[in-house]
Protein backbone atom coordinates (compact mmCIF):
# COMPACT_ATOMS: atom_id res chain seq x y z
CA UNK A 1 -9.47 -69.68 -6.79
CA UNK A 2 -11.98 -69.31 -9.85
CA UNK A 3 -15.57 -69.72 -9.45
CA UNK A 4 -18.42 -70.59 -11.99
CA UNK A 5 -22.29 -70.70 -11.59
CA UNK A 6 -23.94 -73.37 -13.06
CA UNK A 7 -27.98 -73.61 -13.23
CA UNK A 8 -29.80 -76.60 -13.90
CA UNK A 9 -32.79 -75.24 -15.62
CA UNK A 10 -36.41 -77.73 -14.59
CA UNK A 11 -34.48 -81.16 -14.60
CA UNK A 12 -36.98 -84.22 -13.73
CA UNK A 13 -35.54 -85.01 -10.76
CA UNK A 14 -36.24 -86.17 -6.32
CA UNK A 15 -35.85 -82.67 -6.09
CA UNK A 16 -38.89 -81.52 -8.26
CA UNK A 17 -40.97 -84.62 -7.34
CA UNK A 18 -40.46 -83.93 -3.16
CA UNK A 19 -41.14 -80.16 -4.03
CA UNK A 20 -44.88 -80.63 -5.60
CA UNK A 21 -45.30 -83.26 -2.95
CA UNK A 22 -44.84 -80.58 -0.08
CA UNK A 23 -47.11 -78.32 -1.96
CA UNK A 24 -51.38 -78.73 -1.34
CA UNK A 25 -54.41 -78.35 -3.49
CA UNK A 26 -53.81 -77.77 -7.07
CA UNK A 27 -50.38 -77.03 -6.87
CA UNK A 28 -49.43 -80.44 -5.88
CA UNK A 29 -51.87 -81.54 -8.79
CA UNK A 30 -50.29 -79.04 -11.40
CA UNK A 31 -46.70 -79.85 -10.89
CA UNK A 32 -46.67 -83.67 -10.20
CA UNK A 33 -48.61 -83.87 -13.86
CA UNK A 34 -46.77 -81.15 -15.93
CA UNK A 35 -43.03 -81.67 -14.02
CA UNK A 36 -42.75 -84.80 -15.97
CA UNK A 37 -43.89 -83.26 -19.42
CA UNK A 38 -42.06 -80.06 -19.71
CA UNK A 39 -38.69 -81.02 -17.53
CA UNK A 40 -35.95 -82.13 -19.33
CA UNK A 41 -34.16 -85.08 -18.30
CA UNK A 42 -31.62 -84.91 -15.20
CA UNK A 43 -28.91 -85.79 -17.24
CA UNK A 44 -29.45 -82.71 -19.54
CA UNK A 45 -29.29 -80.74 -16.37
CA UNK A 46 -26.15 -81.90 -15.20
CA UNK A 47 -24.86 -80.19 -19.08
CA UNK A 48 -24.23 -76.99 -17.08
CA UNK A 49 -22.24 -77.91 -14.50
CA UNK A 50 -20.17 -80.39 -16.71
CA UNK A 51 -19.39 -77.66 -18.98
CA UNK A 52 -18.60 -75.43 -16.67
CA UNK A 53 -16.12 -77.30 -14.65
CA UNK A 54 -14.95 -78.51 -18.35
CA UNK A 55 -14.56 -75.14 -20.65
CA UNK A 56 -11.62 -74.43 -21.13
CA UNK A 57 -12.08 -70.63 -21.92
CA UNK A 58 -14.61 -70.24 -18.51
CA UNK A 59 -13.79 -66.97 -16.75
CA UNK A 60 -14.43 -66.70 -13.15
CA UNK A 61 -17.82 -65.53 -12.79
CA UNK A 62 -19.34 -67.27 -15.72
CA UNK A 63 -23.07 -68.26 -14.96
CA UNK A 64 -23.25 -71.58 -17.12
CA UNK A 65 -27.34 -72.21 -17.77
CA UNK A 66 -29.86 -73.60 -20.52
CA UNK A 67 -30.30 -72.07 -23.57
CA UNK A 68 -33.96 -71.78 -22.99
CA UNK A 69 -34.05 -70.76 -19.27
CA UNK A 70 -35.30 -74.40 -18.36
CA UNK A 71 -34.32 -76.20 -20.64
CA UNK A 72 -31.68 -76.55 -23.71
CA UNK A 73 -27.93 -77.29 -23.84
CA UNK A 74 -25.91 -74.93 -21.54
CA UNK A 75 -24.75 -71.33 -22.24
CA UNK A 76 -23.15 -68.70 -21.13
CA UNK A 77 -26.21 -66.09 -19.03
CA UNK A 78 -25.41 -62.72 -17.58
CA UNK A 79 -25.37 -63.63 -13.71
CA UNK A 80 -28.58 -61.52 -12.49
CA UNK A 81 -27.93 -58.27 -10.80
CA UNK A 82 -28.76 -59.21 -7.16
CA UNK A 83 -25.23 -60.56 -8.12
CA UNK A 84 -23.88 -56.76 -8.26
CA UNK A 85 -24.39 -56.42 -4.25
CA UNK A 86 -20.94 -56.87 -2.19
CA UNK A 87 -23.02 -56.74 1.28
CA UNK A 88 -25.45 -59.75 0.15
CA UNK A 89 -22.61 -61.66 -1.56
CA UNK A 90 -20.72 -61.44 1.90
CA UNK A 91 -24.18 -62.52 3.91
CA UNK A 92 -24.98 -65.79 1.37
CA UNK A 93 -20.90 -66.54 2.21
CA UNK A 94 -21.39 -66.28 5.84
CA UNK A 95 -24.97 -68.33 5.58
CA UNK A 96 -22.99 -71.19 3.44
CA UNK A 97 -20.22 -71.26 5.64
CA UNK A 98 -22.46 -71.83 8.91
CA UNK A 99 -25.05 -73.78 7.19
CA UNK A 100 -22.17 -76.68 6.16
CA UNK A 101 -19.85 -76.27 8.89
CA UNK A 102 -16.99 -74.99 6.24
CA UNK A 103 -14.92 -72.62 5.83
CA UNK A 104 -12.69 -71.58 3.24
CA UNK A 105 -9.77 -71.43 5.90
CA UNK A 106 -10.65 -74.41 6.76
CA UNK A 107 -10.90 -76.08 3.08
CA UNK A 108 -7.56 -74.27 2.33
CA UNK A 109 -5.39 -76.29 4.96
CA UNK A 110 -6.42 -79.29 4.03
């Protein structure tokens, strides 16, 4: 099994729109005016993910993300170094696996 990391960047999507909507005071103001300006469209942040479940020379591990952190056609990014930590790697596992009800075992059989 290969895995690959794919990051959106600020795409104008529900997502961004509920998140300024939960926020208060200026916040709220802030983000519901400028999320619309600077984000780029949902479709550009779906780029990422299509490439890397696409590329053809993707090696497991590959962090696929915009070119401009938010924003830009998707590149290969050095995957952060909270990354580099076996023991939190194994807890975010664990955390998915209970959160969803999966487990790789599980996923496996099928």
């Amino acid at each position: 099994m290969t895995a690959y990391a794919a990051d959106p960047g600020f795409a104008r999507t529900d997502l961004q729109a509920t998140s300024a909507k939960a926020m208060k005071g200026w916040q709220q103001r802030f983000w519901l005016i400028t999320s619309p300006l600077i984000a780029q469209a949902a479709a550009n942040g779906a780029l990422c993910q299509l490439r890397a479940g696409t590329d053809p020379t993707a090696v497991g591990g590959t962090l696929y993300a915009p070119r401009w952190l938010s924003f830009g056609a998707p590149v290969v990014r050095k995957v952060g170094s909270n990354m580099d930590r076996p023991e939190q790697l194994v807890q975010l596992w664990e955390l998915s696996e209970s959160e969803t009800g999966l487990t790789l075992d599980a996923a496996l059989a099928r």
